[in-house]
Structure formats: C-alpha cells, structure tokens
C-alpha atoms as a PDB file:
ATOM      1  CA  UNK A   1     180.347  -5.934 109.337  1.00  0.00           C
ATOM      2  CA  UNK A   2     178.411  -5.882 112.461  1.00  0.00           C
ATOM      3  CA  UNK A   3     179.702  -3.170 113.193  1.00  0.00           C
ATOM      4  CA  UNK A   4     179.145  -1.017 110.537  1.00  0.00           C
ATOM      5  CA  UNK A   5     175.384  -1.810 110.551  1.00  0.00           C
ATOM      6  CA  UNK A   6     175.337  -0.775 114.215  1.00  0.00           C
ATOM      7  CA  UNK A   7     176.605   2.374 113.443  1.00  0.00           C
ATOM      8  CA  UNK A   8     174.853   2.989 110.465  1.00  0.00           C
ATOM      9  CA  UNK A   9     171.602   2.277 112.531  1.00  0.00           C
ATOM     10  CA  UNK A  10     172.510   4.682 115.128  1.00  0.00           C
ATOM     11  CA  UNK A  11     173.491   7.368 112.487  1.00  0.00           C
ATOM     12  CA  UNK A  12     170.040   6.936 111.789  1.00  0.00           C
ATOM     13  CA  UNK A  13     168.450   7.550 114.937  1.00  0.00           C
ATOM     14  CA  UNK A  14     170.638  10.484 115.025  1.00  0.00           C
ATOM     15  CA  UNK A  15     169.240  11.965 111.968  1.00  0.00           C
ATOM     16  CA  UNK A  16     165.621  11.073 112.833  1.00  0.00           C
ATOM     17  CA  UNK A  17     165.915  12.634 116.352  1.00  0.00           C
ATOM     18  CA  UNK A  18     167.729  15.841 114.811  1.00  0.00           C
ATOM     19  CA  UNK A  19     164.511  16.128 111.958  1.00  0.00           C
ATOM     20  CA  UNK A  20     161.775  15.374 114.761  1.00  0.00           C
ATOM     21  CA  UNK A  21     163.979  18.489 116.515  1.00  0.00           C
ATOM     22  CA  UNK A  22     163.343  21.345 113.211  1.00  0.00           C
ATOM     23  CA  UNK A  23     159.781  19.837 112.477  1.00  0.00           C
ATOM     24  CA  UNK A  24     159.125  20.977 116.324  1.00  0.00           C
ATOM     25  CA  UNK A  25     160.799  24.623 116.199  1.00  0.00           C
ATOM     26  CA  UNK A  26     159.169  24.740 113.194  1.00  0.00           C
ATOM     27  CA  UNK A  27     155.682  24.400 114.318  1.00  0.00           C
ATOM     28  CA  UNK A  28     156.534  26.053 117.370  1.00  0.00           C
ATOM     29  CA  UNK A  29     157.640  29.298 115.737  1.00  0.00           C
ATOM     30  CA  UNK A  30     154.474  29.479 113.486  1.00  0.00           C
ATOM     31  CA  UNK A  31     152.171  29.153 116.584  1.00  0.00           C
ATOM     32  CA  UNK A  32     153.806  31.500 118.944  1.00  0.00           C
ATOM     33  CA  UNK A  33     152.419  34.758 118.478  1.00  0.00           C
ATOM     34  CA  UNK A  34     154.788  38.172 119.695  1.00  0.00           C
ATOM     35  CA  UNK A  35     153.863  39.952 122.962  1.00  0.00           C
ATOM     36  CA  UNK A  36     152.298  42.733 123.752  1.00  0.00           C
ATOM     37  CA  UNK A  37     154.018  46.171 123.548  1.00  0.00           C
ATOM     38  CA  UNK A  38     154.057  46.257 127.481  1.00  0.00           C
ATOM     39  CA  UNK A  39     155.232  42.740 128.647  1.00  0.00           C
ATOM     40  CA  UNK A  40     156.084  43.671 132.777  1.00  0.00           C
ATOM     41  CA  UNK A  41     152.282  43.960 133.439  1.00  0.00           C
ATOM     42  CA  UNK A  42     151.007  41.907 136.076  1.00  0.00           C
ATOM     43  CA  UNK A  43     147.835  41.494 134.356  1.00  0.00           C
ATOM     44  CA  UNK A  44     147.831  38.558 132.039  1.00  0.00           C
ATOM     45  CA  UNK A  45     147.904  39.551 128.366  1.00  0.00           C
ATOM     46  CA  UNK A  46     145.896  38.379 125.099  1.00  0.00           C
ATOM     47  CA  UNK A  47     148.516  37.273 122.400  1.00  0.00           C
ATOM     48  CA  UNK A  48     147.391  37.815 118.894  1.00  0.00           C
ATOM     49  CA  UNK A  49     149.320  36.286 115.750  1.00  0.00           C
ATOM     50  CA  UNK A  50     150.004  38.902 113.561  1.00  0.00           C
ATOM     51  CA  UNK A  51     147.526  37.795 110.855  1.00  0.00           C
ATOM     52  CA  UNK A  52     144.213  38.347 113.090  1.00  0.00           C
ATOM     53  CA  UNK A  53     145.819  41.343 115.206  1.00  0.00           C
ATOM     54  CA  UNK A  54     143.094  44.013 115.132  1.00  0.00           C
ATOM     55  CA  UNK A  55     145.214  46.638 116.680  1.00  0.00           C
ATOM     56  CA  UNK A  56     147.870  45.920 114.136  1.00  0.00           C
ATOM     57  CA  UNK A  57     147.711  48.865 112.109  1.00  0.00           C
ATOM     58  CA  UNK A  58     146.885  51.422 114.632  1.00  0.00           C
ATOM     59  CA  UNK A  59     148.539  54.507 115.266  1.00  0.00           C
ATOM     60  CA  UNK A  60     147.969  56.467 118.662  1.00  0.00           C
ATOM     61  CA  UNK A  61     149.031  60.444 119.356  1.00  0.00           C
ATOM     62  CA  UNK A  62     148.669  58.744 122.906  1.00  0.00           C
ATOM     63  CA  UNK A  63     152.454  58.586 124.787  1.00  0.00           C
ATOM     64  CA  UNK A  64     150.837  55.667 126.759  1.00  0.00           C
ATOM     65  CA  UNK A  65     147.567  53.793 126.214  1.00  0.00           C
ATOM     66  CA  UNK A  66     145.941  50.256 127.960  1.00  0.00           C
ATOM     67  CA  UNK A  67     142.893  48.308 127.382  1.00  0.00           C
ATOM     68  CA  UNK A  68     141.399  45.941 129.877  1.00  0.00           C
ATOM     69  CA  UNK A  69     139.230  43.396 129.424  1.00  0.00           C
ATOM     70  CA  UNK A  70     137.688  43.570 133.607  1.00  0.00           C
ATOM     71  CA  UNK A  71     135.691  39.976 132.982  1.00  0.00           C
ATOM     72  CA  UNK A  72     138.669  37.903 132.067  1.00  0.00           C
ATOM     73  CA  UNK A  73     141.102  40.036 133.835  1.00  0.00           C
ATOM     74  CA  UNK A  74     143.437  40.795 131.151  1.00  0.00           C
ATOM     75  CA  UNK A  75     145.162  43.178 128.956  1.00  0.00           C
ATOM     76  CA  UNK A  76     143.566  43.205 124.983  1.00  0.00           C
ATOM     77  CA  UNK A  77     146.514  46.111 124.361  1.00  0.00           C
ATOM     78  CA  UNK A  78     149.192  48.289 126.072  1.00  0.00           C
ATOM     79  CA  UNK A  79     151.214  50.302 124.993  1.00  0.00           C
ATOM     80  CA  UNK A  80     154.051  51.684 127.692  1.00  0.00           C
ATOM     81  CA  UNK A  81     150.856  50.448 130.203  1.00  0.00           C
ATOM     82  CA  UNK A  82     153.184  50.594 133.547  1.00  0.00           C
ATOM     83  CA  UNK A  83     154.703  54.125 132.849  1.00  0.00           C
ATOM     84  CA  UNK A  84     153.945  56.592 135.335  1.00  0.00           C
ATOM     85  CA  UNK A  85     152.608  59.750 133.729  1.00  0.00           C
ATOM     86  CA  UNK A  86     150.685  63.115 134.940  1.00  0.00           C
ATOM     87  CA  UNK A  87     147.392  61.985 136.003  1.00  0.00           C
ATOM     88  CA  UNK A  88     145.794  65.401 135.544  1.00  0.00           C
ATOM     89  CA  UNK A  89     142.120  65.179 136.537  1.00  0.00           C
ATOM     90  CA  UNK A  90     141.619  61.612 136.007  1.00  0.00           C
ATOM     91  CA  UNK A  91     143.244  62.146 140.062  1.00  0.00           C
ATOM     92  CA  UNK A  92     139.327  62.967 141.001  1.00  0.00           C
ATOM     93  CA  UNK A  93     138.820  59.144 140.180  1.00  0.00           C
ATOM     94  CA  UNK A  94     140.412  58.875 143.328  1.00  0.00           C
ATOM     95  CA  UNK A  95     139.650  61.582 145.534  1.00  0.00           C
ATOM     96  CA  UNK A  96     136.009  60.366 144.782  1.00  0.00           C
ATOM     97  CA  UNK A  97     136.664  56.941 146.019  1.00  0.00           C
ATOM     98  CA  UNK A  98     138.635  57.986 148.893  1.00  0.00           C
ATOM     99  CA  UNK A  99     135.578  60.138 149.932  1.00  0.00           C
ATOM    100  CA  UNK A 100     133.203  57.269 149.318  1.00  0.00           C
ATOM    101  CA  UNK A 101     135.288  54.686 151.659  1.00  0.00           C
ATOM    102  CA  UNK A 102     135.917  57.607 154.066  1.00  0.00           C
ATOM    103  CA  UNK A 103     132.379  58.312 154.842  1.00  0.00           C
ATOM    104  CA  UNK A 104     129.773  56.028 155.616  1.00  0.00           C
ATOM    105  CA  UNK A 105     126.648  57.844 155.106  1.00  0.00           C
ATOM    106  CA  UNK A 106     125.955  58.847 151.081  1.00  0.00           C
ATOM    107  CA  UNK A 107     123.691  61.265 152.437  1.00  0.00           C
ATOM    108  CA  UNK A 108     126.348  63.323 154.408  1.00  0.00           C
ATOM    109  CA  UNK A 109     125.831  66.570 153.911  1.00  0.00           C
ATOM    110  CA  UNK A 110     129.256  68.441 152.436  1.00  0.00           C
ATOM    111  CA  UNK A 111     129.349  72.249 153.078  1.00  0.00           C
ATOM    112  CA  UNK A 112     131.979  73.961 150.291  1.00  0.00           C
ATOM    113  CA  UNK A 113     134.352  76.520 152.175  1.00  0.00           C
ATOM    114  CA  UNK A 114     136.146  79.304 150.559  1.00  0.00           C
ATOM    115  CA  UNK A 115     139.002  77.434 150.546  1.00  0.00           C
ATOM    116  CA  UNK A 116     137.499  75.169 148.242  1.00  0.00           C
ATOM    117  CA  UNK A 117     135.927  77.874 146.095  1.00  0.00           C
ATOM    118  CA  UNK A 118     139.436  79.750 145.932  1.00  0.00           C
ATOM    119  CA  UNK A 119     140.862  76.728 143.935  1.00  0.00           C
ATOM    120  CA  UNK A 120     141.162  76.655 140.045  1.00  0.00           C
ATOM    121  CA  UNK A 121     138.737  76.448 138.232  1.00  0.00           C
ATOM    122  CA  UNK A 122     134.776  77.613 137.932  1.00  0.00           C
ATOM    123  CA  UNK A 123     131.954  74.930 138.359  1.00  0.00           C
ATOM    124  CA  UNK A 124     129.063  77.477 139.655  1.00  0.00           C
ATOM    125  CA  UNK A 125     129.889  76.416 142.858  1.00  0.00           C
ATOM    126  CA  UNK A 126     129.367  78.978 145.998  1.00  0.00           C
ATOM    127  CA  UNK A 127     130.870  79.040 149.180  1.00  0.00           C
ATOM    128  CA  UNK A 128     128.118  77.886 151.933  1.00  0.00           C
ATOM    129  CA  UNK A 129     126.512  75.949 149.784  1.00  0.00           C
ATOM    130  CA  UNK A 130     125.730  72.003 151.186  1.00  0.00           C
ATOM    131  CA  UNK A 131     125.488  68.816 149.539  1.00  0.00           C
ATOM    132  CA  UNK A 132     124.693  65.280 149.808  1.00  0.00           C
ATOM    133  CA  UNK A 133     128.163  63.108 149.556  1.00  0.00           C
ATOM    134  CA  UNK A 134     126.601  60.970 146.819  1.00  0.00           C
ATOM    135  CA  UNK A 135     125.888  64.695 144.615  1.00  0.00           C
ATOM    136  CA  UNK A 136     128.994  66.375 145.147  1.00  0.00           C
ATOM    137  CA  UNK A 137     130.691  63.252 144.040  1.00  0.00           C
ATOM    138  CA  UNK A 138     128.856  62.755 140.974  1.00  0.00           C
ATOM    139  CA  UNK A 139     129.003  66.855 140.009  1.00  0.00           C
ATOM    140  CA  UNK A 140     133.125  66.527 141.178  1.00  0.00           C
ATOM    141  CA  UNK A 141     133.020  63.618 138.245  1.00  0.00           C
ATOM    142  CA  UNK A 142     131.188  64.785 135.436  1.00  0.00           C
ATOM    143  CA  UNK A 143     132.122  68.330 135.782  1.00  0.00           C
ATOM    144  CA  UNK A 144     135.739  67.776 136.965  1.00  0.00           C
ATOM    145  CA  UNK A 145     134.787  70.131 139.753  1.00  0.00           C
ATOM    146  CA  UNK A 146     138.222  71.188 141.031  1.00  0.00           C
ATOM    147  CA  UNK A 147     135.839  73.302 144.070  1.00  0.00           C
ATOM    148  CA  UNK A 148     133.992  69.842 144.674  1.00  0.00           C
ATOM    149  CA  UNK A 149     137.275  68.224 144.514  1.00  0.00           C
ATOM    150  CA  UNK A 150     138.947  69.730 147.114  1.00  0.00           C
ATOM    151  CA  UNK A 151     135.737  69.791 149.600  1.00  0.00           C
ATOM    152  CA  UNK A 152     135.315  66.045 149.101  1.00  0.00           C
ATOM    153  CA  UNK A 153     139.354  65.601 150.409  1.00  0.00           C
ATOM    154  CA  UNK A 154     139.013  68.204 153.091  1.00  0.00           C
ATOM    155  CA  UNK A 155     135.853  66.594 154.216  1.00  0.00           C
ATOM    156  CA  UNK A 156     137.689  62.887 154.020  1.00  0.00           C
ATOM    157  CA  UNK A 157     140.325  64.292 156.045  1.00  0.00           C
ATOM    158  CA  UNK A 158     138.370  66.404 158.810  1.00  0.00           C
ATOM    159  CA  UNK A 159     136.389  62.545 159.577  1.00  0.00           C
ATOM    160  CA  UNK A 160     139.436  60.282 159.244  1.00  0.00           C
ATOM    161  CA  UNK A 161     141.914  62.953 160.792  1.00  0.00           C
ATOM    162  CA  UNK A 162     144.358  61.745 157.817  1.00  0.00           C
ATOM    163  CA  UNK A 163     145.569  63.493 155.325  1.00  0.00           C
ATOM    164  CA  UNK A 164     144.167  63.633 151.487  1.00  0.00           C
ATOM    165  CA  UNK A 165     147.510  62.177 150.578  1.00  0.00           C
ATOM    166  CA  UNK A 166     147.755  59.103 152.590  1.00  0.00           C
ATOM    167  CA  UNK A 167     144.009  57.904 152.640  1.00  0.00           C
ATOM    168  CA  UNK A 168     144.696  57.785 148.692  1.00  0.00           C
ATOM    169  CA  UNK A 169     147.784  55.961 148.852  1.00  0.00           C
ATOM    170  CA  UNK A 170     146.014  53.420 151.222  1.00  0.00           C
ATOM    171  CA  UNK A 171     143.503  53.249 148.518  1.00  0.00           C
ATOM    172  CA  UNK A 172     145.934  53.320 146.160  1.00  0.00           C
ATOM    173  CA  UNK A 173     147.718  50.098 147.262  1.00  0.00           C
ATOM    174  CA  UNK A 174     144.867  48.079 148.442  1.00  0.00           C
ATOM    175  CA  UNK A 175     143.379  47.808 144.388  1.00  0.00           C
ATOM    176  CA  UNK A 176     146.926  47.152 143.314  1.00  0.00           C
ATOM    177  CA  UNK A 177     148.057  50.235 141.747  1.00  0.00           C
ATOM    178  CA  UNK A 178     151.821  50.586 142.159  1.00  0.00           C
ATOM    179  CA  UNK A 179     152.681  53.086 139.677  1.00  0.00           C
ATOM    180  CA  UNK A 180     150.405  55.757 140.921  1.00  0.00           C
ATOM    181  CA  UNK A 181     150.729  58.625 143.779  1.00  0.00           C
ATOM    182  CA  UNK A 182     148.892  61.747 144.564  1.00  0.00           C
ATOM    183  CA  UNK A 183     150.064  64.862 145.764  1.00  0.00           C
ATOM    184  CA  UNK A 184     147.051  66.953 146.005  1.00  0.00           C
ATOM    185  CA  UNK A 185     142.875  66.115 145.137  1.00  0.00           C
ATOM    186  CA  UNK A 186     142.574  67.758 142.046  1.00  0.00           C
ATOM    187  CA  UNK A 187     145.483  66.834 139.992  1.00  0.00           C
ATOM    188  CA  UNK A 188     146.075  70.182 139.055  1.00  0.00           C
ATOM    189  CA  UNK A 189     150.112  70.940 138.641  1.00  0.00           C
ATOM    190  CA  UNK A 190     151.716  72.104 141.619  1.00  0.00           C
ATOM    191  CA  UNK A 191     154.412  73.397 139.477  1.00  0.00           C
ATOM    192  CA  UNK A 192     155.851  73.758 135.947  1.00  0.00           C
ATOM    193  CA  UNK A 193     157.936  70.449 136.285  1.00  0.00           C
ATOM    194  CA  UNK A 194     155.668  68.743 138.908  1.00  0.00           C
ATOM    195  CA  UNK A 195     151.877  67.322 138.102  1.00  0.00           C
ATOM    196  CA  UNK A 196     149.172  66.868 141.460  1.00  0.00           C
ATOM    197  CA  UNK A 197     149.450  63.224 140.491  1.00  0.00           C
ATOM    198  CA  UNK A 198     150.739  60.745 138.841  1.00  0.00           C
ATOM    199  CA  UNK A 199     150.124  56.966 137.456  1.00  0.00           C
ATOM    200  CA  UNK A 200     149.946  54.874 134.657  1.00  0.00           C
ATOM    201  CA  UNK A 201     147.828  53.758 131.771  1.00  0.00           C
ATOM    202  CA  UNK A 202     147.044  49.866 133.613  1.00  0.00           C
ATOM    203  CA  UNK A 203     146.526  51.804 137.416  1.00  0.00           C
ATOM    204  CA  UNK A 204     143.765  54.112 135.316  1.00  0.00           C
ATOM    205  CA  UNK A 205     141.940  51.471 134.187  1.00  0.00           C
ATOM    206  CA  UNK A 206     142.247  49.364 137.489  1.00  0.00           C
ATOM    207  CA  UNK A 207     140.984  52.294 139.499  1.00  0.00           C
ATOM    208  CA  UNK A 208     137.998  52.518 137.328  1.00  0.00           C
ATOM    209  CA  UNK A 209     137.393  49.338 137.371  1.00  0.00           C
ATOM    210  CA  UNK A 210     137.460  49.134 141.086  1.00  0.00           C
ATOM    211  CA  UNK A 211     134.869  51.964 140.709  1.00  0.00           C
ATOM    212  CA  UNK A 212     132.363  50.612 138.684  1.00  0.00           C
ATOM    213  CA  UNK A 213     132.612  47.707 140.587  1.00  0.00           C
ATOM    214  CA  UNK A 214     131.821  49.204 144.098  1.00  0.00           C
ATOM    215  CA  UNK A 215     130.199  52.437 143.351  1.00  0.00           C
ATOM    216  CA  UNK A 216     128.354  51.936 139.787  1.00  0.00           C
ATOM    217  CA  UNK A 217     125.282  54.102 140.647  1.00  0.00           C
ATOM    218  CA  UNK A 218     127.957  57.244 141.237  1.00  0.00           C
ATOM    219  CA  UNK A 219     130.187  56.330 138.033  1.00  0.00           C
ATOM    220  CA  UNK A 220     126.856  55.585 135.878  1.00  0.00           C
ATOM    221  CA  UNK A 221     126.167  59.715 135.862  1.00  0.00           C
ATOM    222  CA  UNK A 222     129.708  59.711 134.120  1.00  0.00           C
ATOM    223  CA  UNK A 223     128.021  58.370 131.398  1.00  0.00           C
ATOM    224  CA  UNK A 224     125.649  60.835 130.348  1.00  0.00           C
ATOM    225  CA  UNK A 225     126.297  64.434 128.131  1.00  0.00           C
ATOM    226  CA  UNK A 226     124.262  66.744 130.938  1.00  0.00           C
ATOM    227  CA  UNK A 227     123.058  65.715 134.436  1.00  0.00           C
ATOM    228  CA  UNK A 228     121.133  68.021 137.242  1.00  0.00           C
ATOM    229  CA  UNK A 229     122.521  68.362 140.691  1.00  0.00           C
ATOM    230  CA  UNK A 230     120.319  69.764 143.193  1.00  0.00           C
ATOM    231  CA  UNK A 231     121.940  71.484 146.339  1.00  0.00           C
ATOM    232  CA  UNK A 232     120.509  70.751 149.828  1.00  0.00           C
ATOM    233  CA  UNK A 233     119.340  74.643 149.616  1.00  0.00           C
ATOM    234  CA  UNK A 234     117.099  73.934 146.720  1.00  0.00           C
ATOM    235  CA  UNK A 235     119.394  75.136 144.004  1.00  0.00           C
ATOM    236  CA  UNK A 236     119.586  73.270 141.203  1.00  0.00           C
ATOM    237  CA  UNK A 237     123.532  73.343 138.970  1.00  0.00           C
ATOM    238  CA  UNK A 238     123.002  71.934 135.261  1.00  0.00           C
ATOM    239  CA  UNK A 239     126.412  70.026 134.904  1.00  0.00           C
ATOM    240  CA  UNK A 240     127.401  69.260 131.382  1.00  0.00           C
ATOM    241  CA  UNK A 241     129.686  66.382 131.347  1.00  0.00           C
ATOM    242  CA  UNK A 242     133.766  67.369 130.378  1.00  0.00           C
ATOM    243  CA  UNK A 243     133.559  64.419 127.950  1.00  0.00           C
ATOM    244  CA  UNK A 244     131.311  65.810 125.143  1.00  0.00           C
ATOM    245  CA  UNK A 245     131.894  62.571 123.228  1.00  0.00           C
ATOM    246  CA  UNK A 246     129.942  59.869 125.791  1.00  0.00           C
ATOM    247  CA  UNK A 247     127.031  60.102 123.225  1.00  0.00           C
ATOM    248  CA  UNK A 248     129.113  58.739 120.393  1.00  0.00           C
ATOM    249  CA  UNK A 249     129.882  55.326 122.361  1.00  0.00           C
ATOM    250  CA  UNK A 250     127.479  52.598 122.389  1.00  0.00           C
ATOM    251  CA  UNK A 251     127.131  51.139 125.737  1.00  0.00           C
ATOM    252  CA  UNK A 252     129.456  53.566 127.626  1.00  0.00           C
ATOM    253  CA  UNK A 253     129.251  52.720 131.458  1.00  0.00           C
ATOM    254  CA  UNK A 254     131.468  55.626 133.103  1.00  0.00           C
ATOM    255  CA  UNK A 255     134.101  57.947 131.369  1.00  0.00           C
ATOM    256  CA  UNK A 256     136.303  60.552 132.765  1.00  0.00           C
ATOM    257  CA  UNK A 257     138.654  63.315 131.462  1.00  0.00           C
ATOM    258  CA  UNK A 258     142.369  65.467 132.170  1.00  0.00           C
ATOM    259  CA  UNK A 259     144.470  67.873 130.683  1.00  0.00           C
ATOM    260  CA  UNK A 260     146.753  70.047 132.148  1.00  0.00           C
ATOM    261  CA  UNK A 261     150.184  71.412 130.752  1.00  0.00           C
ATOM    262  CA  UNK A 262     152.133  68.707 131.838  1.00  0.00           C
ATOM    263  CA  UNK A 263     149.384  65.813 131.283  1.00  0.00           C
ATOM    264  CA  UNK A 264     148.045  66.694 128.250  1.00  0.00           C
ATOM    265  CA  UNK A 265     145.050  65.096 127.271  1.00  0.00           C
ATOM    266  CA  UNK A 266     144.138  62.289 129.313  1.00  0.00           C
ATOM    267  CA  UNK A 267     141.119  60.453 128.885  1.00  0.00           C
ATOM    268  CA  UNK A 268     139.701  56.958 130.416  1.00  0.00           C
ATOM    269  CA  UNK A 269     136.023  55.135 129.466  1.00  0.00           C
ATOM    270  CA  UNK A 270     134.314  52.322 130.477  1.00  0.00           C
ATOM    271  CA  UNK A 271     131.631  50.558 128.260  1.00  0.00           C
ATOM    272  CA  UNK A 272     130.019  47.292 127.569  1.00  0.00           C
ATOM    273  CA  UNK A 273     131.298  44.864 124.750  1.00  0.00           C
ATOM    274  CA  UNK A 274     128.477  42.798 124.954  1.00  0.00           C
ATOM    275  CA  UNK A 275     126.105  41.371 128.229  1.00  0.00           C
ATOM    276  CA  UNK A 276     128.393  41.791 131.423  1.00  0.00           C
ATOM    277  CA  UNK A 277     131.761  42.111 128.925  1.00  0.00           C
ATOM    278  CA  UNK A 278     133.320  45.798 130.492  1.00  0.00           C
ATOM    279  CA  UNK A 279     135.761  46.654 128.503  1.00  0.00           C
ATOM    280  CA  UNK A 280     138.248  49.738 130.019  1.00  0.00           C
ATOM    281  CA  UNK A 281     140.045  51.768 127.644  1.00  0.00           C
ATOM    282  CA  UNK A 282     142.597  54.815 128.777  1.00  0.00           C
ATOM    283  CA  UNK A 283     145.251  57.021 127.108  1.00  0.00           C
ATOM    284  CA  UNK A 284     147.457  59.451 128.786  1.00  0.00           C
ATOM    285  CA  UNK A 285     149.975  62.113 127.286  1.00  0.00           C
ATOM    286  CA  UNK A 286     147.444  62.780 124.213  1.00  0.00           C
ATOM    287  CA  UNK A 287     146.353  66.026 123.155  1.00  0.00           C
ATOM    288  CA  UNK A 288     143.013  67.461 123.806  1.00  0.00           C
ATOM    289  CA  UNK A 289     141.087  66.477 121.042  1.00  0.00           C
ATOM    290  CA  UNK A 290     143.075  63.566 119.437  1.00  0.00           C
ATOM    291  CA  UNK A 291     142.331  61.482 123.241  1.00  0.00           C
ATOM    292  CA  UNK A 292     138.937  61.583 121.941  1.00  0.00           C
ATOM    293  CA  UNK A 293     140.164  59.650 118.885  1.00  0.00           C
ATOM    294  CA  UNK A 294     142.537  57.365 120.467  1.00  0.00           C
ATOM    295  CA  UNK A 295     140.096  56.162 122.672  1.00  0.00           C
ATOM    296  CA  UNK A 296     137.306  55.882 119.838  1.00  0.00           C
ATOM    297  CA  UNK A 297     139.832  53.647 117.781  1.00  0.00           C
ATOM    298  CA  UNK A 298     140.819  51.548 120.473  1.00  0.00           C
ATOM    299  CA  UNK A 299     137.510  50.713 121.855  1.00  0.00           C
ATOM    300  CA  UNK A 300     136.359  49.443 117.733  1.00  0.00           C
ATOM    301  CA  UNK A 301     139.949  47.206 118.102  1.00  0.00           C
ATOM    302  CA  UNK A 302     138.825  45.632 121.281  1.00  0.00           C
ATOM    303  CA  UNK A 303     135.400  44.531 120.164  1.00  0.00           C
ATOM    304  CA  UNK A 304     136.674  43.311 117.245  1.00  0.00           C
ATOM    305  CA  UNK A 305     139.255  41.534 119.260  1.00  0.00           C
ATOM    306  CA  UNK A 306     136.269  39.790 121.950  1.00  0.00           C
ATOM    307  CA  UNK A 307     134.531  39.090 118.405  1.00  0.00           C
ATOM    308  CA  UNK A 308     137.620  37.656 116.561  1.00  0.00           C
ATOM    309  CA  UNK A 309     138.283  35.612 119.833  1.00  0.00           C
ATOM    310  CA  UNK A 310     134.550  33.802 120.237  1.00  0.00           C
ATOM    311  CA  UNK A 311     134.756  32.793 116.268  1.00  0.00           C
END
C-alpha cells in the first residue's frame, strides 16, 4: 500500500513538472517575436512582434535596403543588409572622407587637371580652376561631381603617396565596413560586368554615419535642393543637389544619390527622428525613381517604430 501511494505521489510530480514545462513554451512562444530579414549583422537588431511591426506590410522595388537607428546603435530593418552590391556614386561618400582624413588643412586649395575634367560626366567644372578642400568636397557631394571626384583622390594620393584604392580600404576597415571595396573614386563602372565599387546596404549607412559624425558641416550642404560654390578665382557654380526630393523630408541631415547600369538606383539619407535621434535609411539595386519611394516609406516606418517603442 505504501507503495502504491509513493508512486502515485511521484506520478504526480511527474505530471506537474511536465504542465509547468507547456505553460513555459507556451508563454515563451507568444513573447518571442521573429528576426529581422537580415540576422548575420553585427549590429544589434530591434525585434518587433508581428502585431505592432510597422514595416510589416511594406513592399520595396529595393534588392537590398537597411535602416539604422545611429543613437542606440541598432538595426530598426534590413533587408539582405550585408549583401555586397554596386555602390555607384554613393562611392563619393568615401572618396570625400578619404580626402578629408588625407589632408589636414580644409582650406587646401585643389587645382582640377584635365585628367579630372576628361572623366564622365559634366558638373561646369574647368580645367585650372582651384578650390578650397572643404568646397570641392561639398560640390563633389551634392552634385555627384565625377570631375571633383577624381581631383579630390588624385589630390589624396599626390600628399599621402598612396593610392585612391588603399587609403579607402584603410578607411574602409577602420569604421567597420567589411562588405565594401573600391576600385576607382567615382563609382562609375569600369566595365559591363564590373561596378567602381561595391558594398552593402549596413556599410552605406555606417559610412554615413561616420560622416555626419566627424564632418557634419560638409554633409549638412547634402541637405539642401541648391547650394553656391564659389571658386578661389571668383567664379561662382550654382550646384543643384542630385537628390531633388531633400525638400520633402522633415529634418533631413545629409542625403546622397547613385545609379549606374549595374547599380541601379541607389539612394542613402540621413535625418532626425526627434532631438539628437539620427535615423539612416539606404536602398541599393532600386530603380531611379522608385529609390525615392523606398526611402520615403521606410523613413515613415522607422518613426513610427521610435514612436511605437517610447509608448
């Protein structure tokens, strides 16, 4: 008799330990939420449950798209974030930066060569005429100068007596992009099956980040529809910005375009999601007008992601 109560209590146990167990996977499976698309970045990622996902129902032409929240240091979306893809002239992003960290003096004066005029591409620029660093770099940005783009690398090069190629892959690694490398300034393809550059949707954004960051009076030009460069001769270049959507976005803080043939429409922005909140949004492998609109619908998903979050 003994026994049988023993093992009748232990039976018990049993079954109480077993119904503890489902009552735990079950709460555990209603509060995990999924991953995002992209689950290898090494930035950490917001997890939404799929009740209060703003970018639930969104569709993108975008092959690849990522949006990073730079305060918190993580990912709000990303979709195929880490794949390497033609960088087309968001490259400039870089050759800008290299120039910057190359030469010490903003107020270097740059002289354009008619090597640099020869390239693809027609900003009004002539060959003689001289600029300060800080104006070449902001008229290379806004413009996508292809002409200031290769003076600013030729310049880098003739001071650190490196090449274009390795000063940017120095630069490259140092921020922590490891998905991206750069073939020539411009990003311009070299061929029909090979792009200047390459790089991914998470190394965009963490290269403008690290812009905005270290050079913000440069990348704040970005964000305006026209700026005026004067040369050092006097000359003044009206510069109308490549992005003829930076008026539409409240609080834009830099913004920066690419298409070629193999790229497609690439497009990358930087604006404010509230006091000291920059948000970076970037899409590569869209089309030329629909990057406008994948970037547009992204950026509304992310505030109302930072807004669903502080509820």
């Amino acid at each position: 008799m003994v026994n049988y109560i023993f093992r009748l209590r232990i039976l018990l146990v049993i079954s109480l330990i077993a119904l503890s167990g489902l009552v735990w996977l079950g709460v555990t499976r209603k509060t995990t939420t999924p991953p995002l698309t992209n689950t290898n970045t090494r930035i950490s990622e917001t997890s939404f449950s799929p009740t209060t996902n703003p970018f639930a129902g969104l569709s993108l032409v975008a092959r690849s798209a990522y949006v990073y929240d730079v305060r918190s240091d993580t990912a709000l979306y990303a979709l195929n974030g880490e794949t390497p893809l033609a960088l087309a002239s968001l490259t400039k992003i870089m050759t800008v930066l290299v120039a910057l960290s190359s030469i010490d003096d903003l107020n270097t004066p740059i002289t354009l060569t008619s090597q640099d005029i020869t390239t693809e591409g027609e900003s009004g620029l002539s060959t003689g005429e001289r600029f300060r660093l800080s104006d070449l770099a902001t008229l290379t940005l806004v413009a996508s100068s292809n002409d200031g783009a290769s003076a600013l690398a030729r310049t880098s090069e003739e001071i650190t007596q490196t090449s274009f190629t390795q000063l940017a892959q120095t630069l490259a690694k140092k921020i922590g992009l490891v998905q991206s490398y750069f073939l020539n300034p411009t990003g311009l393809d070299e061929s029909g099956t090979t792009s200047g550059s390459y790089g991914s949707a998470h190394d965009v954004a963490l290269m403008l980040a690290h812009a905005i960051k270290n050079y913000p009076n440069i990348f704040d030009e970005t964000s305006r529809a026209q700026i005026v460069i004067t040369a050092l001769s006097g000359k003044q270049h009206v510069v109308k910005n490549t992005n003829t959507t930076v008026g539409t976005h409240l609080g834009i803080i830099a913004s920066k375009t690419g298409t070629t043939d193999l790229a497609g429409g690439n497009l990358v922005i930087a604006f404010d999601a509230g006091p000291l909140r920059p948000i970076i949004v970037s899409v590569l492998h869209s089309a030329d007008e629909e990057r406008f609109k994948d970037v547009a619908n992204l950026a509304e998903d992310a505030i109302s992601a930072l807004s669903n979050s502080s509820q």
